[in-house]
N, C-alpha and C. Protein backbone atom coordinates (compact mmCIF):
# COMPACT_ATOMS: atom_id res chain seq x y z
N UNK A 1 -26.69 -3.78 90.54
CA UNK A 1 -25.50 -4.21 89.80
C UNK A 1 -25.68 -3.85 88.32
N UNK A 2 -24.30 -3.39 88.03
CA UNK A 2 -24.78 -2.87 86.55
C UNK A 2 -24.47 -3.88 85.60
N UNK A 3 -25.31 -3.93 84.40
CA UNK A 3 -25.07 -5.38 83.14
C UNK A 3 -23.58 -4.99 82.81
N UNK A 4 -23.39 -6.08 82.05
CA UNK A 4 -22.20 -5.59 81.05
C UNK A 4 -21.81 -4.52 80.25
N UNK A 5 -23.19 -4.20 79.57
CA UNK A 5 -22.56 -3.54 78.82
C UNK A 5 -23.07 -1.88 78.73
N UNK A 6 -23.12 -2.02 80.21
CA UNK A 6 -23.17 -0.40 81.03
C UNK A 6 -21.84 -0.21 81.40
N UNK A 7 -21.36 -1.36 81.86
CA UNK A 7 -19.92 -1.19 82.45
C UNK A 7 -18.96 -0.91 81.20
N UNK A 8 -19.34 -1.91 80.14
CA UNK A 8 -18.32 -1.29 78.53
C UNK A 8 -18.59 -0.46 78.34
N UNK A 9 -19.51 0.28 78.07
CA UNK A 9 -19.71 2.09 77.61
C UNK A 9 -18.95 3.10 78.81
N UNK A 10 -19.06 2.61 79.91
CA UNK A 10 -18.14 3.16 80.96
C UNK A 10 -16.60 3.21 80.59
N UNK A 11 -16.26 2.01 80.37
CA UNK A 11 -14.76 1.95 80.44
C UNK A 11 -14.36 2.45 79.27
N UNK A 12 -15.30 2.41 77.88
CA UNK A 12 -15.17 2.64 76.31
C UNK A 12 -14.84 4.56 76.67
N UNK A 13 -15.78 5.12 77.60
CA UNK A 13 -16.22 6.43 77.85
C UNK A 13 -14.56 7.28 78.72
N UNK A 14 -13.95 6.21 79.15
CA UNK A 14 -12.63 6.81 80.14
C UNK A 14 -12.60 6.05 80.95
N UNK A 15 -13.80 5.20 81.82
CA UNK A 15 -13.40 4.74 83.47
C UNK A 15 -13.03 3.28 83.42
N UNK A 16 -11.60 3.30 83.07
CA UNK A 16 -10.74 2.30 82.56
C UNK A 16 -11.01 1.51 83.80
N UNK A 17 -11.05 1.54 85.18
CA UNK A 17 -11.03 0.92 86.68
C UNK A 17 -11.90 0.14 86.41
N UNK A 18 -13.34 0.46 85.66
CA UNK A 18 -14.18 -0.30 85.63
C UNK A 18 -14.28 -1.70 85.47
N UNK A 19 -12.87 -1.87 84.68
CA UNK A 19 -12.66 -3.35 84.02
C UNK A 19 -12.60 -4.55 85.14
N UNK A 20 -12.31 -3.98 86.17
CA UNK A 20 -12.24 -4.52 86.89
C UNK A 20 -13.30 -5.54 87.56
N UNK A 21 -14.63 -4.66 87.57
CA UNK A 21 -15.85 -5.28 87.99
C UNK A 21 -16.25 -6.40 86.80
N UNK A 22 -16.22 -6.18 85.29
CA UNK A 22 -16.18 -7.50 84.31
C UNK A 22 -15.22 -8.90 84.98
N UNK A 23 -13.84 -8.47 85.24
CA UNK A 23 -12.40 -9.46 86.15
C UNK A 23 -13.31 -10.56 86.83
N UNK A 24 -13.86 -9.41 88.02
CA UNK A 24 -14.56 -10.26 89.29
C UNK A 24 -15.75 -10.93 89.02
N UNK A 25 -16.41 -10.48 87.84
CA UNK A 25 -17.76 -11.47 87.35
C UNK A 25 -17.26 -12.20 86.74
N UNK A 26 -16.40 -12.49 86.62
CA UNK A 26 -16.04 -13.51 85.34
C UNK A 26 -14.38 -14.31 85.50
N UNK A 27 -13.91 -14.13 86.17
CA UNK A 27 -12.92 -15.04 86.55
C UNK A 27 -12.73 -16.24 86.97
N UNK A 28 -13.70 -16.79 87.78
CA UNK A 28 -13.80 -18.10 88.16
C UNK A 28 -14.21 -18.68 87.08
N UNK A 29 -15.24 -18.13 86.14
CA UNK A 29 -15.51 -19.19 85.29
C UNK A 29 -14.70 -19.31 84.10
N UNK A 30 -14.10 -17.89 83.86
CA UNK A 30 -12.96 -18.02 82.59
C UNK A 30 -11.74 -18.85 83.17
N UNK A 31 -11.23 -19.13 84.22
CA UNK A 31 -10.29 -19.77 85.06
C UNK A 31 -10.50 -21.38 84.67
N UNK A 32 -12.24 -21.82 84.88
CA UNK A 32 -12.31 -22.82 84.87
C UNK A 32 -12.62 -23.58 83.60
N UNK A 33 -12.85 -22.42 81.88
CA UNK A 33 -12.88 -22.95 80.70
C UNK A 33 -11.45 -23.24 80.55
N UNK A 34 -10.67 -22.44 80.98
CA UNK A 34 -9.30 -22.66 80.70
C UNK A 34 -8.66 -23.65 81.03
N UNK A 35 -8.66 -23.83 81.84
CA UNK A 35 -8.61 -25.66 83.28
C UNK A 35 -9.48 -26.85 82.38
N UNK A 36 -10.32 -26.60 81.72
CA UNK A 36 -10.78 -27.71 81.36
C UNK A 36 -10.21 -28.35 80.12
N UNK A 37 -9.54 -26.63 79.28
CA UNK A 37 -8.73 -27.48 78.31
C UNK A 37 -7.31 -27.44 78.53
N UNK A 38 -6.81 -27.60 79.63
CA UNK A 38 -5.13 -27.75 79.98
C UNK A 38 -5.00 -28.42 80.74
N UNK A 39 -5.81 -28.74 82.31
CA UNK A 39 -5.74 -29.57 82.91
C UNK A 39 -4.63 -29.16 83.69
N UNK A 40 -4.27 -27.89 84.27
CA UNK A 40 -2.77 -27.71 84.52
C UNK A 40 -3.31 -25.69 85.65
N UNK A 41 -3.81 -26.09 86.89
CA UNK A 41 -3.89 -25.03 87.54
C UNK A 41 -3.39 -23.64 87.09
N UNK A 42 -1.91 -23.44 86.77
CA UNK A 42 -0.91 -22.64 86.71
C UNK A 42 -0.84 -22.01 85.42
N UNK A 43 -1.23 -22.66 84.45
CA UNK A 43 -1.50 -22.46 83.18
C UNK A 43 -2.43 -22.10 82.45
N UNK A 44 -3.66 -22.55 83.43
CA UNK A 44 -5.14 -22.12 83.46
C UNK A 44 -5.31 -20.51 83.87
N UNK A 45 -4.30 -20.51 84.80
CA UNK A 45 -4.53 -18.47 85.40
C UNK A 45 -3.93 -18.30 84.47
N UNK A 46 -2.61 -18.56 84.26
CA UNK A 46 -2.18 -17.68 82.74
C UNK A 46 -3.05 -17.26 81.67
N UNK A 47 -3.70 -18.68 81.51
CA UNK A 47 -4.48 -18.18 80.29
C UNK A 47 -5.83 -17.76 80.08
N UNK A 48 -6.28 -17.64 81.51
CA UNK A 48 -7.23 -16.64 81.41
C UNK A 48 -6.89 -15.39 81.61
N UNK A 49 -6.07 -15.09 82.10
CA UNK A 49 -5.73 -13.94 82.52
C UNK A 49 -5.15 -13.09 81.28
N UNK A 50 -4.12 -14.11 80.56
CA UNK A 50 -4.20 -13.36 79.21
C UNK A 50 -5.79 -12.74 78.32
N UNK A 51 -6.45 -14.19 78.37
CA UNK A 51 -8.06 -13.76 77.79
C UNK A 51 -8.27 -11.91 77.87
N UNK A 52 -8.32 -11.87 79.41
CA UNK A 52 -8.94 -10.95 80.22
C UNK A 52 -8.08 -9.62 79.24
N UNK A 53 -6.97 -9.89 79.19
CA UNK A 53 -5.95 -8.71 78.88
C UNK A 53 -5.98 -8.51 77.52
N UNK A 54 -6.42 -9.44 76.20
CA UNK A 54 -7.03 -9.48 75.33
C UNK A 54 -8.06 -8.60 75.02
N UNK A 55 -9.10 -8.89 76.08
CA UNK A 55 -10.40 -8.28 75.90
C UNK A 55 -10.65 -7.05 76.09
N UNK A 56 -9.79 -6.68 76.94
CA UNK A 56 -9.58 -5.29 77.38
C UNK A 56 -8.64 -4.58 76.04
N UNK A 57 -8.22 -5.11 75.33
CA UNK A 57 -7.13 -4.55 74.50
C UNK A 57 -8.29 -4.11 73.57
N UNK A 58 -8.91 -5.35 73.23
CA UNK A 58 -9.66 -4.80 71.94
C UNK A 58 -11.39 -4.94 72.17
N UNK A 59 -11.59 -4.28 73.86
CA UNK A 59 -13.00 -3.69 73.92
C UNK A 59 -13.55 -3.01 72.97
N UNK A 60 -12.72 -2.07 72.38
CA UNK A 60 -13.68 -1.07 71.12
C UNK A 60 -14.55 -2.09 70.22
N UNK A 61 -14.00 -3.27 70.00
CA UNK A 61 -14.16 -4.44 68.88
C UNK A 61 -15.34 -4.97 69.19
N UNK A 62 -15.66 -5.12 70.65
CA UNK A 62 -16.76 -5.62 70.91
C UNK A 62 -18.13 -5.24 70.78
N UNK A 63 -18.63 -6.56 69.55
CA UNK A 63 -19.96 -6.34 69.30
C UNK A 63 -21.42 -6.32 70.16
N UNK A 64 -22.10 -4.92 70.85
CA UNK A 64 -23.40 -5.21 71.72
C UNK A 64 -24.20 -6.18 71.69
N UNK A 65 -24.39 -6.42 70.21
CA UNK A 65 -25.36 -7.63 69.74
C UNK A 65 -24.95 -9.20 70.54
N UNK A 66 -23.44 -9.05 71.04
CA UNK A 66 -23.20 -10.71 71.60
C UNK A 66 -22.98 -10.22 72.93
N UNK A 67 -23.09 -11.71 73.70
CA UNK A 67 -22.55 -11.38 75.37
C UNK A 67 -21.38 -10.71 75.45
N UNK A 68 -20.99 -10.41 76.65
CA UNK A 68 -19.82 -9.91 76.66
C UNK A 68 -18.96 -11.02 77.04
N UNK A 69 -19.60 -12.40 77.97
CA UNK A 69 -18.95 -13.44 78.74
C UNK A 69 -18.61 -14.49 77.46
N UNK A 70 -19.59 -14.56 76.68
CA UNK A 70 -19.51 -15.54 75.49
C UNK A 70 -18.40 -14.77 74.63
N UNK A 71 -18.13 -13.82 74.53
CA UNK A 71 -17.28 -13.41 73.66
C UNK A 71 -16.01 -13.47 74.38
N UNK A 72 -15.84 -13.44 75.82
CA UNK A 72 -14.52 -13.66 76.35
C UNK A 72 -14.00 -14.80 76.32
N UNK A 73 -15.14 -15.93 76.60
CA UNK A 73 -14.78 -17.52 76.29
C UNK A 73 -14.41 -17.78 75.48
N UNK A 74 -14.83 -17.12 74.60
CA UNK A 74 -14.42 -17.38 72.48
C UNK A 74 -12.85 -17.27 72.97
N UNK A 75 -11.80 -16.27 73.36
CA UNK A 75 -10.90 -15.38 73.55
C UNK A 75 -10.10 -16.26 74.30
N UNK A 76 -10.72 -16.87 75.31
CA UNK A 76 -9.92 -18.00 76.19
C UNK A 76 -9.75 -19.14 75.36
N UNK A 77 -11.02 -19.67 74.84
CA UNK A 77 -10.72 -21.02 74.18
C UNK A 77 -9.56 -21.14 73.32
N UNK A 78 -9.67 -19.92 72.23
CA UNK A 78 -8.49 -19.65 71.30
C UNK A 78 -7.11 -19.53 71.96
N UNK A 79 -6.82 -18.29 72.92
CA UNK A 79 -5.97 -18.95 73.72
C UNK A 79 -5.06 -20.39 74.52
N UNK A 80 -6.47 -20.99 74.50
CA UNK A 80 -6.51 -22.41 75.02
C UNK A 80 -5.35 -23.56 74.27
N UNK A 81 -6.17 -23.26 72.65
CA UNK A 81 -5.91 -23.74 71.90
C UNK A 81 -4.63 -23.71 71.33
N UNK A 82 -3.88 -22.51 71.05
CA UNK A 82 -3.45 -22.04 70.75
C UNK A 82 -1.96 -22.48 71.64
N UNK A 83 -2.03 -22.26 72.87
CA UNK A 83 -1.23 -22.94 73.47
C UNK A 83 -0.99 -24.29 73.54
N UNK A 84 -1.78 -25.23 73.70
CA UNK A 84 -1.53 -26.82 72.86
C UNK A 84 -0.90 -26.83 72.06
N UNK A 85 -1.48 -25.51 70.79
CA UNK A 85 -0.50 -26.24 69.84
C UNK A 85 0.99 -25.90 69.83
N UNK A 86 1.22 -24.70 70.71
CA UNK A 86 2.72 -24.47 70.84
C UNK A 86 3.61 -25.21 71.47
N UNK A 87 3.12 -26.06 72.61
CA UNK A 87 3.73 -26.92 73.37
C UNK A 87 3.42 -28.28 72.73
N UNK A 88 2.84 -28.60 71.92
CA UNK A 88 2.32 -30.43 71.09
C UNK A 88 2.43 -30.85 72.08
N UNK A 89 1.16 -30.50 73.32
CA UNK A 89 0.84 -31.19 74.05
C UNK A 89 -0.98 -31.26 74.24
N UNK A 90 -1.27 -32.32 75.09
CA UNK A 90 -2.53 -32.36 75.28
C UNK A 90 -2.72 -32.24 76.92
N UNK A 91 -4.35 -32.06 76.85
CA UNK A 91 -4.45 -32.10 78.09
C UNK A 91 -4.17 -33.31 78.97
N UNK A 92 -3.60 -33.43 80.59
CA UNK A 92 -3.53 -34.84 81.04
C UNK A 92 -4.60 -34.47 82.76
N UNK A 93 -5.25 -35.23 82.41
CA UNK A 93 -6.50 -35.50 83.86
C UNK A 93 -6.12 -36.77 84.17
N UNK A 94 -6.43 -36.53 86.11
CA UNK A 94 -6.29 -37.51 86.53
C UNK A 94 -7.07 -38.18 87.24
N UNK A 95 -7.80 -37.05 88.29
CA UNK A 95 -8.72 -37.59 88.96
C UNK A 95 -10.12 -37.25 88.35
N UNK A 96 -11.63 -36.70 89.89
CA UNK A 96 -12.63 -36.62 89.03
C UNK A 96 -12.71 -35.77 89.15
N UNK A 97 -12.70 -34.41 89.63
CA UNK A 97 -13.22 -33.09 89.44
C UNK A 97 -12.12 -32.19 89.47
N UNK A 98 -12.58 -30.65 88.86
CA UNK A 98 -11.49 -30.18 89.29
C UNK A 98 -11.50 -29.40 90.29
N UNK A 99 -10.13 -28.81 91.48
CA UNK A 99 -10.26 -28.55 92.39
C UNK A 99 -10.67 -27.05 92.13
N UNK A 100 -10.58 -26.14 93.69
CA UNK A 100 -10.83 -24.89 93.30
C UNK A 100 -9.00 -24.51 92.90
N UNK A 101 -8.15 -25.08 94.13
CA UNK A 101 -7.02 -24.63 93.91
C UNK A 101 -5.92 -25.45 94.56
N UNK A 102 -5.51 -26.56 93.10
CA UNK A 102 -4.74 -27.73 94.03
C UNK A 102 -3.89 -27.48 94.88
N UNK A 103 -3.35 -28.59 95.99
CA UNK A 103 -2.13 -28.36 96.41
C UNK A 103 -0.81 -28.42 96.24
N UNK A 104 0.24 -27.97 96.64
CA UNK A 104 1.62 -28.40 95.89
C UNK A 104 1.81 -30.04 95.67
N UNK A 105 1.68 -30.15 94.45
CA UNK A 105 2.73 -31.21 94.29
C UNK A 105 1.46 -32.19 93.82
N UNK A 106 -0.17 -31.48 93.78
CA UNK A 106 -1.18 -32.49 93.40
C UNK A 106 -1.15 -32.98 92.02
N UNK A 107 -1.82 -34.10 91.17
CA UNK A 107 -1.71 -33.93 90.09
C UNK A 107 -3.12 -32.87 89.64
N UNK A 108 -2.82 -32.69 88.37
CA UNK A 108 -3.81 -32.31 87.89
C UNK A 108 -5.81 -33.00 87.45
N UNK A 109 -6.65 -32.16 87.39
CA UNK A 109 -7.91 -33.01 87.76
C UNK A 109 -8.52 -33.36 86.22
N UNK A 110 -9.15 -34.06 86.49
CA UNK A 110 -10.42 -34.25 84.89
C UNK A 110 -11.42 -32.64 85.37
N UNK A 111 -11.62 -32.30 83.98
CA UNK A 111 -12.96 -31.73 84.95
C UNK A 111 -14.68 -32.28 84.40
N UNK A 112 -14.62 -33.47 84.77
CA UNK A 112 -15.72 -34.28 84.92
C UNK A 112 -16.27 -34.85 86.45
N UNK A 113 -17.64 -34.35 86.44
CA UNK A 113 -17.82 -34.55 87.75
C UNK A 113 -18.66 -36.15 87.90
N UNK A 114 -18.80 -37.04 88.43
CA UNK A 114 -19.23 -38.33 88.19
C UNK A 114 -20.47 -38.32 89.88
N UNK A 115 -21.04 -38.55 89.65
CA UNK A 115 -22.35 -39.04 91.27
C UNK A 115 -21.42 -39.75 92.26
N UNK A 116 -21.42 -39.14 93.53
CA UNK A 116 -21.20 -39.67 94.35
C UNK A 116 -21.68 -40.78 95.00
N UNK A 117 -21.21 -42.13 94.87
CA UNK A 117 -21.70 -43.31 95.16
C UNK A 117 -21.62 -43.48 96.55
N UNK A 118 -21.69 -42.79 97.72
CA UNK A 118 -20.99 -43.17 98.68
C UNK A 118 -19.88 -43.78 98.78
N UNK A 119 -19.36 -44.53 99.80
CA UNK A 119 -18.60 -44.85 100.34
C UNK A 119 -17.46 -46.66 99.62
N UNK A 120 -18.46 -47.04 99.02
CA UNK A 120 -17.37 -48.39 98.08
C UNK A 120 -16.82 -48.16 97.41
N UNK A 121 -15.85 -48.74 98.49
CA UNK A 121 -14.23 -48.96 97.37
C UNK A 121 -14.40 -49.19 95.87
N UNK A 122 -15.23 -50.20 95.79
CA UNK A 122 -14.79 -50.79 94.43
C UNK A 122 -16.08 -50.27 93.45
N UNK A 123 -16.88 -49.18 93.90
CA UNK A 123 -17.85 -48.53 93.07
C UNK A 123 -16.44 -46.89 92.91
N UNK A 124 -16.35 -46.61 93.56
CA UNK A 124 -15.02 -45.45 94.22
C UNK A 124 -14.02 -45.79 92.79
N UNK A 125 -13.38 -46.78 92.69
CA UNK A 125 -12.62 -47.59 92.17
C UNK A 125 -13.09 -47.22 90.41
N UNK A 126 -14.33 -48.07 90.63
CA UNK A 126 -14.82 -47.55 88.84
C UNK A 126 -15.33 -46.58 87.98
N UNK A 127 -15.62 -45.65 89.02
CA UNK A 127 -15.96 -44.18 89.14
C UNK A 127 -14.25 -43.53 88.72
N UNK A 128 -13.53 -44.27 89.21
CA UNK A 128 -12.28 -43.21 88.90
C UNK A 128 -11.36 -43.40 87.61
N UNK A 129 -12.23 -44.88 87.27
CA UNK A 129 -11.30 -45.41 85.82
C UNK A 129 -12.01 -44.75 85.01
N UNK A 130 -13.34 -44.79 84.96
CA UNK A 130 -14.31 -43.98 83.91
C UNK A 130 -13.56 -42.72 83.92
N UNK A 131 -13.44 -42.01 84.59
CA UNK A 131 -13.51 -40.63 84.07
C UNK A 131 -12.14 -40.55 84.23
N UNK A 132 -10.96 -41.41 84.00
CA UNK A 132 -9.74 -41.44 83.27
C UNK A 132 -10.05 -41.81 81.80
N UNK A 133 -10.64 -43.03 81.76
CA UNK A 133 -10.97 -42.97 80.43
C UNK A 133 -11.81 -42.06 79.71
N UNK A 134 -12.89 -41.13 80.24
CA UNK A 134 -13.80 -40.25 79.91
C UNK A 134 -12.58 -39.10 79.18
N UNK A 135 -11.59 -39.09 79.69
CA UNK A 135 -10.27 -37.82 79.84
C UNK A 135 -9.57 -38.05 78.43
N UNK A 136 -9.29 -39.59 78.47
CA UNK A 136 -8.34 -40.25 77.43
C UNK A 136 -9.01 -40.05 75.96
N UNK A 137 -10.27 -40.65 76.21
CA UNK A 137 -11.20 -40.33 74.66
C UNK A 137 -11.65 -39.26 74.25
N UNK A 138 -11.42 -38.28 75.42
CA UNK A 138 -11.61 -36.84 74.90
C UNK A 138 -10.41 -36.17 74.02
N UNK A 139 -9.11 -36.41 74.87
CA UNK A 139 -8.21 -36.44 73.75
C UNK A 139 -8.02 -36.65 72.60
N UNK A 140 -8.78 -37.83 72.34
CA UNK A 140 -8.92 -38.37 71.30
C UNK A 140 -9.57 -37.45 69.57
N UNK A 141 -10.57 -36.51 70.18
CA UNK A 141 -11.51 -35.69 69.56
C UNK A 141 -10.73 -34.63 68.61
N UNK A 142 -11.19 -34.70 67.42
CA UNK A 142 -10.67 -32.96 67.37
C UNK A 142 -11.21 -31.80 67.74
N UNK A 143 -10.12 -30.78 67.86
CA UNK A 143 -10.30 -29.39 68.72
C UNK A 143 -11.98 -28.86 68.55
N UNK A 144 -12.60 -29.20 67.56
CA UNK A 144 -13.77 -28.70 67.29
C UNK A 144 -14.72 -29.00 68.05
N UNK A 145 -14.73 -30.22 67.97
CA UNK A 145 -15.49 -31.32 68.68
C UNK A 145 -15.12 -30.92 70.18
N UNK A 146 -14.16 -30.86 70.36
CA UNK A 146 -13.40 -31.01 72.19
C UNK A 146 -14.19 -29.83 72.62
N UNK A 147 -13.87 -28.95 71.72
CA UNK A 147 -14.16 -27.38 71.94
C UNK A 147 -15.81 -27.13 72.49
N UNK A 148 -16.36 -27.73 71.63
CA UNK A 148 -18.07 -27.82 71.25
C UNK A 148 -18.58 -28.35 72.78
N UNK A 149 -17.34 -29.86 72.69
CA UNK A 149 -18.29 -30.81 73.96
C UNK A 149 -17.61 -29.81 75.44
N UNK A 150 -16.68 -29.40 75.82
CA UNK A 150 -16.36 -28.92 76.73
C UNK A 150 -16.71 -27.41 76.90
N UNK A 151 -16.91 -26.74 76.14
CA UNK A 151 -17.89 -25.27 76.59
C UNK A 151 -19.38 -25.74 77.10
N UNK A 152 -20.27 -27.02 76.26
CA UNK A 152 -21.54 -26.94 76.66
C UNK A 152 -21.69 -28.26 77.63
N UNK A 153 -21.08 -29.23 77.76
CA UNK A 153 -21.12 -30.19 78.71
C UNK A 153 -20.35 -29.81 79.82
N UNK A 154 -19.09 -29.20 79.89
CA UNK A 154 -18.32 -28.72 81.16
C UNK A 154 -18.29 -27.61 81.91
N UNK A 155 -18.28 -27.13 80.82
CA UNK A 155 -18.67 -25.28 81.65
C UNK A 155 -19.84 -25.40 81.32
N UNK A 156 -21.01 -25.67 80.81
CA UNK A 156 -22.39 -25.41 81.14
C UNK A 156 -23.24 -24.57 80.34
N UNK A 157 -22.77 -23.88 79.15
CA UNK A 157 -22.76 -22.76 78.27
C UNK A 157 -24.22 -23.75 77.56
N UNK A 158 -25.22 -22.39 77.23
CA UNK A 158 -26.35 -22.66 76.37
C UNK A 158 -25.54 -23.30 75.14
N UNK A 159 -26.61 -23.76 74.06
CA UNK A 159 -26.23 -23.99 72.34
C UNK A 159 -25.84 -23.00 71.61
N UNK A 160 -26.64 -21.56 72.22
CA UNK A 160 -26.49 -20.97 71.51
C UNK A 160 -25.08 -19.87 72.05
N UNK A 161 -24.65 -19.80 73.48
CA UNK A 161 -23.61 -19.63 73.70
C UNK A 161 -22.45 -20.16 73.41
N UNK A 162 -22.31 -21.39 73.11
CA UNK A 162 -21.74 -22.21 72.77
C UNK A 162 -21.38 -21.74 71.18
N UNK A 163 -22.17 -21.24 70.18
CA UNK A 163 -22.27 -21.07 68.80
C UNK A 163 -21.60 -19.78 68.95
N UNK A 164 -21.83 -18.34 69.91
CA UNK A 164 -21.04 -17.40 69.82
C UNK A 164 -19.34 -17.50 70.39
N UNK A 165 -19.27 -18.62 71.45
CA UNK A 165 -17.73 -18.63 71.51
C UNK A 165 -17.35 -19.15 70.82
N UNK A 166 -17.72 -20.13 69.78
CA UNK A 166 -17.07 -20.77 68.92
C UNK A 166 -17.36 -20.13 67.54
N UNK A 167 -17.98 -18.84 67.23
CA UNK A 167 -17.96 -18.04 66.32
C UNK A 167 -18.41 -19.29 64.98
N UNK A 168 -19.65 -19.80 65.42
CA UNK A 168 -19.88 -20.92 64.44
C UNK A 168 -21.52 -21.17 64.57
N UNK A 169 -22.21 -21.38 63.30
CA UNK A 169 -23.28 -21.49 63.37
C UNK A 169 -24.00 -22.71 64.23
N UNK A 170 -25.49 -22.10 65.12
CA UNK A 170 -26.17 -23.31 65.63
C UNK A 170 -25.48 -24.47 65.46
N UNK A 171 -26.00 -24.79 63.88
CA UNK A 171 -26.31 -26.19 63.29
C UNK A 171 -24.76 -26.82 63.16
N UNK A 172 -24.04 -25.67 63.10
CA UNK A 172 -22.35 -26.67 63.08
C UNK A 172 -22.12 -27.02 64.57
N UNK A 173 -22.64 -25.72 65.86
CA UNK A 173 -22.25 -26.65 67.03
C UNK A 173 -23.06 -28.18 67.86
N UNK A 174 -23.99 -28.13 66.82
CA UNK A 174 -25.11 -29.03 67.40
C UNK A 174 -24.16 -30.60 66.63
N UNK A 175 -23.76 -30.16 65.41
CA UNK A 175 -22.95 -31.27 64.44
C UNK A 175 -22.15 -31.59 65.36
N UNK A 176 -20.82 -30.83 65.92
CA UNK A 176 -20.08 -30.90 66.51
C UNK A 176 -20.43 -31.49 67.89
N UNK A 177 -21.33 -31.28 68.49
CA UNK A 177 -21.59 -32.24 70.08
C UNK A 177 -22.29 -33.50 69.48
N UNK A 178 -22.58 -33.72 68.56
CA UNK A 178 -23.30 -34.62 68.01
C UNK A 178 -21.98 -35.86 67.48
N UNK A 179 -21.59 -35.69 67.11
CA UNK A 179 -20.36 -36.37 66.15
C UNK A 179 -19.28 -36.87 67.72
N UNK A 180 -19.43 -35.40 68.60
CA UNK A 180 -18.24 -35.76 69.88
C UNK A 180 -18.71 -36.79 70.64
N UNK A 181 -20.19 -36.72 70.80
CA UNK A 181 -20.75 -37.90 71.49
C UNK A 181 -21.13 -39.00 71.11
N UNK A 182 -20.91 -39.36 69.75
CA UNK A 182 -20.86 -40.58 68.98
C UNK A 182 -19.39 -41.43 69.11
N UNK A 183 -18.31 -40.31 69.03
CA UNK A 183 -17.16 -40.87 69.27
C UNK A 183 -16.61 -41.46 70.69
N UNK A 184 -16.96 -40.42 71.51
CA UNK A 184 -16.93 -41.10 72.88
C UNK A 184 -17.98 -42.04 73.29
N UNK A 185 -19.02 -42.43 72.69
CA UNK A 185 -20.06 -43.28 73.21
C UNK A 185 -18.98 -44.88 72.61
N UNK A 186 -18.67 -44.42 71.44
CA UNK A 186 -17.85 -45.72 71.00
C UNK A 186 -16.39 -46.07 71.39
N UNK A 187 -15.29 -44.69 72.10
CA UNK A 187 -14.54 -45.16 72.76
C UNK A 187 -15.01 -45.78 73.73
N UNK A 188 -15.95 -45.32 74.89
CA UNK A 188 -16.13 -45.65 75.98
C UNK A 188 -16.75 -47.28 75.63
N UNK A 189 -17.64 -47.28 74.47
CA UNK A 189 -18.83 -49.16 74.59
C UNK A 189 -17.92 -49.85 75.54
N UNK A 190 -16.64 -50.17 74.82
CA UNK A 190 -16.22 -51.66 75.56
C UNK A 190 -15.68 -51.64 76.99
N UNK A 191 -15.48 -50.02 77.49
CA UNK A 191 -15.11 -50.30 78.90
C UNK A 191 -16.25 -50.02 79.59
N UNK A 192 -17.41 -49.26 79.28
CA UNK A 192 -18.89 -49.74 79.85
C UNK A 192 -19.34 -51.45 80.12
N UNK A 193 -19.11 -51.82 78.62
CA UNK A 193 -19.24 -53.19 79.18
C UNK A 193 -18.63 -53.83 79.75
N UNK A 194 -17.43 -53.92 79.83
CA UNK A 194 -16.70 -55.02 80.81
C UNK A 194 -16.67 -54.48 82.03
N UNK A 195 -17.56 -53.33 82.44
CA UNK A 195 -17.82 -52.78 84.08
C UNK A 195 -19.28 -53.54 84.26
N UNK A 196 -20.41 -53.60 83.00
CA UNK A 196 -21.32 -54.44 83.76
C UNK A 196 -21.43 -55.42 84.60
N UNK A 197 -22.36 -55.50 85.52
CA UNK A 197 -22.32 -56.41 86.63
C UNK A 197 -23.63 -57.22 86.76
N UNK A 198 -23.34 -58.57 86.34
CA UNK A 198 -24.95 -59.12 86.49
C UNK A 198 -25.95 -59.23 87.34
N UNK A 199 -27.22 -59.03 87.53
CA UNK A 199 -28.20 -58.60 87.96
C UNK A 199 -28.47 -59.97 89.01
């Protein structure tokens, strides 16, 4: 399998088809940065798919020195973003994970995944308020912060991947997950506590 950026000197060189093989490495997961900040299946392919059509526009642009995947995420997020702000809307999650590909008429998912407790209702039950509220206080964040905590806590992205899609130094994305998880540790205190259960 060839790296990336055998396949960009290819496509840079004439073999435009090539783009294709970047598409298929990288779609599910550009699909699913996108999903994490829209919360909205349908809107999520759009906007990766724009990403994709982006990247391809202005391959010449692309610097060897960075990933090629981190630099497409950069491309989606902005996208991401970008669309929020055209619609002054936010993301809305409902349940706990997200699907691969809801069904008609589902709502849309958190994409927070929580431990499967087995089978109680009423563990089932608090598992599903958390990560409504996990959803709600994320809202809460600004884009920086959201941005920071959902490339490296949701999609999974190193620190330092994380620093090239967000075209921002280390030490500002480390600020930024740092500050996001102070804020949600303090939305969340009081509904942590009133879920404790005495021993």
């Amino acid at each position: 399998m060839d790296d990336d950026s055998e396949i960009i000197d290819a496509i840079l060189e004439g073999a435009s088809d090539r783009y294709g093989e970047l598409v298929d490495r990288y779609q599910l997961a550009a699909w699913k940065l996108a999903y994490s900040f829209v919360g909205n299946f349908e809107d999520a392919k759009d906007l990766s798919q724009n990403g994709f059509v982006k990247a391809y526009q202005n391959l010449g642009r692309f610097r060897g020195g960075s990933r090629f995947s981190t630099w497409l995420y950069r491309i989606i997020a902005n996208e991401c973003k970008d669309f929020l702000r055209r619609k002054n809307r936010r993301p809305f999650f409902v349940s706990l994970s997200a699907p691969d590909e809801p069904e008609e008429g589902a709502s849309p998912a958190i994409p927070f995944e929580l431990e499967d407790r087995g089978n109680n209702p009423r563990e089932t039950a608090q598992d599903r308020e958390l990560a409504a509220q996990l959803a709600g206080a994320m809202e809460r964040l600004p884009m920086k912060q959201r941005t920071a905590f959902l490339l490296r806590h949701v999609n999974g992205l190193s620190l330092e991947e994380t620093s090239e899609a967000m075209g921002c130094r280390l030490g500002t994305v480390k600020s930024h997950l740092f500050r996001a998880s102070e804020s949600l540790r303090a939305f969340l205190g009081p509904f942590l506590t009133s879920q404790e259960t005495p021993r």
